[in-house]
Protein backbone atom coordinates (compact mmCIF):
# COMPACT_ATOMS: atom_id res chain seq x y z
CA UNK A 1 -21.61 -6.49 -12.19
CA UNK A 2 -20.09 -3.12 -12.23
CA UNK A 3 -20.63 -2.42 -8.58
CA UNK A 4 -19.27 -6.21 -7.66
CA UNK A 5 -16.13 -5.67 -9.16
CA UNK A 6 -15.59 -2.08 -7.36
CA UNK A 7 -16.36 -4.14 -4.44
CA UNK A 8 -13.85 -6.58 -4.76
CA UNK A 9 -11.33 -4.42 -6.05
CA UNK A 10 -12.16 -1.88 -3.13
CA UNK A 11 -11.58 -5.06 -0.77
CA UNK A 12 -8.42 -6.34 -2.51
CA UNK A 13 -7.31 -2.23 -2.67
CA UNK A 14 -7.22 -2.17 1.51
CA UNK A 15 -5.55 -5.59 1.07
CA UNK A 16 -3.13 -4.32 -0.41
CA UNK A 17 -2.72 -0.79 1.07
CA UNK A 18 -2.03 -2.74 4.52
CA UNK A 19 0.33 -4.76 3.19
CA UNK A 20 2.43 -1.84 1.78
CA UNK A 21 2.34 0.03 5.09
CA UNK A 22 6.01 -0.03 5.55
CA UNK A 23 8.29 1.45 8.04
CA UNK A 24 12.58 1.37 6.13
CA UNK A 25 15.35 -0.49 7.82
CA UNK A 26 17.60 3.50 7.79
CA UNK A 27 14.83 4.44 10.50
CA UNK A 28 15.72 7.91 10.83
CA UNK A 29 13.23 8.22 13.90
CA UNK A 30 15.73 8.90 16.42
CA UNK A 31 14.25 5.59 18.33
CA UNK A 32 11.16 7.63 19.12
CA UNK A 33 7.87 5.75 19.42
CA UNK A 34 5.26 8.40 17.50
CA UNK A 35 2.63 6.48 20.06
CA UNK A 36 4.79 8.26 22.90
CA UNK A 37 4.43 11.10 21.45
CA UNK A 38 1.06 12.24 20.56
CA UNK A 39 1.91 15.51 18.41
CA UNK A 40 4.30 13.71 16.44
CA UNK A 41 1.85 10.69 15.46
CA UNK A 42 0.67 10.87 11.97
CA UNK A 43 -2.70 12.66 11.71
CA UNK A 44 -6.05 10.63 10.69
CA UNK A 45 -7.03 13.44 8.35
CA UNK A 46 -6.20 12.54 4.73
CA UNK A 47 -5.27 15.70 1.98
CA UNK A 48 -6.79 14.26 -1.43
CA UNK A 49 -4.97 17.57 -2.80
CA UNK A 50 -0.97 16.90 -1.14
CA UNK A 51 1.27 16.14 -4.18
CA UNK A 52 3.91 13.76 -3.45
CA UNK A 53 7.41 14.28 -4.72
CA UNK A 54 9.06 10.89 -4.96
CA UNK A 55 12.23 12.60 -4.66
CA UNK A 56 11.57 13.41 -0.98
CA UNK A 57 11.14 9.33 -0.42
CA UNK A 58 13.44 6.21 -0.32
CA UNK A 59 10.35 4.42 -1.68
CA UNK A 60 10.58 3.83 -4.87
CA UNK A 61 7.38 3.88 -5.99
CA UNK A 62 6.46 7.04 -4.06
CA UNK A 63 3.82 9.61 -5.07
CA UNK A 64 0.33 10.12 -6.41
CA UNK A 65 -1.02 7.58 -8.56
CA UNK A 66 -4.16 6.24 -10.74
CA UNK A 67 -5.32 2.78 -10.79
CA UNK A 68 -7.27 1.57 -14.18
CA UNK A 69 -10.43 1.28 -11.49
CA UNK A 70 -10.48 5.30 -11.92
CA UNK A 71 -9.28 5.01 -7.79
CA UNK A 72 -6.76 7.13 -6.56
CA UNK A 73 -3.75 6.19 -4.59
CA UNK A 74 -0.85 8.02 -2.87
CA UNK A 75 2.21 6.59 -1.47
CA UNK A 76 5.20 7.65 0.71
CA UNK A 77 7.46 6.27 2.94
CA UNK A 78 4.89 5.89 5.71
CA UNK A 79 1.73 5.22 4.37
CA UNK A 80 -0.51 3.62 1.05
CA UNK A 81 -3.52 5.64 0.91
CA UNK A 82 -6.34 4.29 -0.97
CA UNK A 83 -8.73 7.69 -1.95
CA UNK A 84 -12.41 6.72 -2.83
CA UNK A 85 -15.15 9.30 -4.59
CA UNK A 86 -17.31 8.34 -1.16
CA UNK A 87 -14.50 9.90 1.02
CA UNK A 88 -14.08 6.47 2.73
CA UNK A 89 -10.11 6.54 2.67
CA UNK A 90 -8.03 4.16 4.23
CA UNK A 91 -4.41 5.05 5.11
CA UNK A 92 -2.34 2.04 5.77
CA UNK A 93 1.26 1.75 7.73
CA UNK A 94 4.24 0.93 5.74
CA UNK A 95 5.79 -1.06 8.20
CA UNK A 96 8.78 -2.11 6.25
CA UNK A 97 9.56 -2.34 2.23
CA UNK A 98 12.46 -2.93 0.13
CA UNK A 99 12.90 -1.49 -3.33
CA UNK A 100 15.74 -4.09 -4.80
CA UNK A 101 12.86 -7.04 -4.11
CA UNK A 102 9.65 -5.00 -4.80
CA UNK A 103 7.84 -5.27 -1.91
CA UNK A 104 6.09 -3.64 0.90
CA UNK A 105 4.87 -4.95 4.27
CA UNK A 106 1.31 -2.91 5.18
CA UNK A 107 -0.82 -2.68 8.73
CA UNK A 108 -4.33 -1.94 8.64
CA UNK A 109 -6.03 0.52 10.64
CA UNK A 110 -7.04 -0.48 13.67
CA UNK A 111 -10.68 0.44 13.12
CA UNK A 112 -10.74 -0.56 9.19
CA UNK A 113 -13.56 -2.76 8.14
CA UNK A 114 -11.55 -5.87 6.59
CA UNK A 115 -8.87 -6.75 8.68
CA UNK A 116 -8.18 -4.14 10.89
CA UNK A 117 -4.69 -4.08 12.49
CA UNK A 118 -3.48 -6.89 10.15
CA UNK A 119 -0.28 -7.11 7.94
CA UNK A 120 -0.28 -7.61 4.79
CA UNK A 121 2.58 -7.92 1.85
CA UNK A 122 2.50 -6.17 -1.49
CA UNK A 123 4.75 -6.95 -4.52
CA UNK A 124 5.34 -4.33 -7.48
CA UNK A 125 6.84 -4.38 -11.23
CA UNK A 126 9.81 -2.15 -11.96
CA UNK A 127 8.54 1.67 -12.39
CA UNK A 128 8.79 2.50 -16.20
CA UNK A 129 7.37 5.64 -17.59
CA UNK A 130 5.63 6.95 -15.23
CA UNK A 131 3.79 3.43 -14.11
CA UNK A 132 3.75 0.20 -12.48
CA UNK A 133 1.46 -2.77 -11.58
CA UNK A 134 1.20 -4.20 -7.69
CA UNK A 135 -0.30 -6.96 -6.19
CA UNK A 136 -1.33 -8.15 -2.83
CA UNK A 137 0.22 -11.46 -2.69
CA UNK A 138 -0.57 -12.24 1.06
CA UNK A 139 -2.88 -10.40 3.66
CA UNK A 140 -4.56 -10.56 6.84
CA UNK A 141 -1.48 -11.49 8.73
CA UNK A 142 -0.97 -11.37 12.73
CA UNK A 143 2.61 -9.84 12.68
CA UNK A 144 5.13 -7.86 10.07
CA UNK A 145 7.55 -10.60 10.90
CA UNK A 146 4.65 -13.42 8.95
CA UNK A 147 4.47 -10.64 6.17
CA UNK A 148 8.32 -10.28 5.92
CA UNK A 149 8.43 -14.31 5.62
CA UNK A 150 5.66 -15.19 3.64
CA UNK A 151 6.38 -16.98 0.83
CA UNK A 152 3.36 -16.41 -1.59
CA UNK A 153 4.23 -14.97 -4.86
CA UNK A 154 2.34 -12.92 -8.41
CA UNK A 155 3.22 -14.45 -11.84
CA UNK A 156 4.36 -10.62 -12.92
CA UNK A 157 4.32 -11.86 -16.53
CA UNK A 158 0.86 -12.41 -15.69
CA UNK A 159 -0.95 -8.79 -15.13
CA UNK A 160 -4.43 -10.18 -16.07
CA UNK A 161 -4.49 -13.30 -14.07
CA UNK A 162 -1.61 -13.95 -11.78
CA UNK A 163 -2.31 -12.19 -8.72
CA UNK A 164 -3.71 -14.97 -7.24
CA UNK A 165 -6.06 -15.21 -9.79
CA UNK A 166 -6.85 -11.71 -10.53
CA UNK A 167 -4.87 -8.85 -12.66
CA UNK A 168 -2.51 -6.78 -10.84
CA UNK A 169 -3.63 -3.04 -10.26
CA UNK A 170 -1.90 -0.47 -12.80
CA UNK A 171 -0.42 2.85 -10.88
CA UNK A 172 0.12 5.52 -13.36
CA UNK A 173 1.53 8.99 -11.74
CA UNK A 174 -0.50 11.59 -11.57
């Protein structure tokens, strides 16, 4: 039973972590297309030990965080990284993500195993000492623009039950 629910939550983890991949409207990119540019695309290789220091972000709920499914993950302005014992990380895009509304607008990897190169949108409580709770409210999506507009919602007075049925993860900072 153990190993079911660390399956699922694994699955609904890169759910999620795709839909928070979000890229902020004050794109301070210059216009530059990182794809263009091969030395200034993100790298593939994943640093379990980087601490991240939310006051380097605009995201509010930037930095390195626990999940009550003894997971790790890290988040930044660019990326939701989901950090399994197995070494099987998954980095996910933040595409787009607004603090005022709580949400963040993910893309898979192109070579994940659920979904790859799909959107997906993540909701979050208000950070409060130290933690909050997210859900995946809507993923495998064909474009940011169906994340952005997608109208499913998490009962946040709910976080045992209304995430579409299941509890909201808890993020407490590491």
């Amino acid at each position: 039973m153990k190993n079911q629910l660390t399956s699922l939550l694994r699955i609904l983890a890169i759910g999620l972590l795709a839909t928070i991949v979000v890229a902020c409207g004050d794109d301070d990119s210059n216009g530059e297309d990182p794809d263009e540019n091969p030395s200034e695309a993100p790298s593939n290789e994943l640093d379990p030990d980087e601490v991240i220091d939310p006051a380097d972000h605009d995201i509010e709920i930037a930095g390195n965080w626990g999940t009550q499914f003894d997971t790790r993950e890290d988040v930044d302005d660019d990326y939701w990284i989901f950090i399994y014992e197995d070494n099987d990380d998954l980095a996910a895009e933040i595409v787009s993500f607004d603090n005022e509304e709580r949400w963040a607008i993910t893309k898979n990897p192109d070579d994940a195993d659920f979904s790859p190169g799909m959107y997906n949108r993540n909701v979050w409580t208000p950070l409060a000492d130290g933690q909050f709770h997210y859900c995946t409210v809507d993923a495998g999506l064909e474009s940011e623009e169906a994340a952005e507009q997608s109208e499913e919602t998490a009962d946040e007075a709910d976080l045992d039950g209304g995430c579409g049925g299941f509890g909201w993860t808890e993020m407490t900072r590491l």
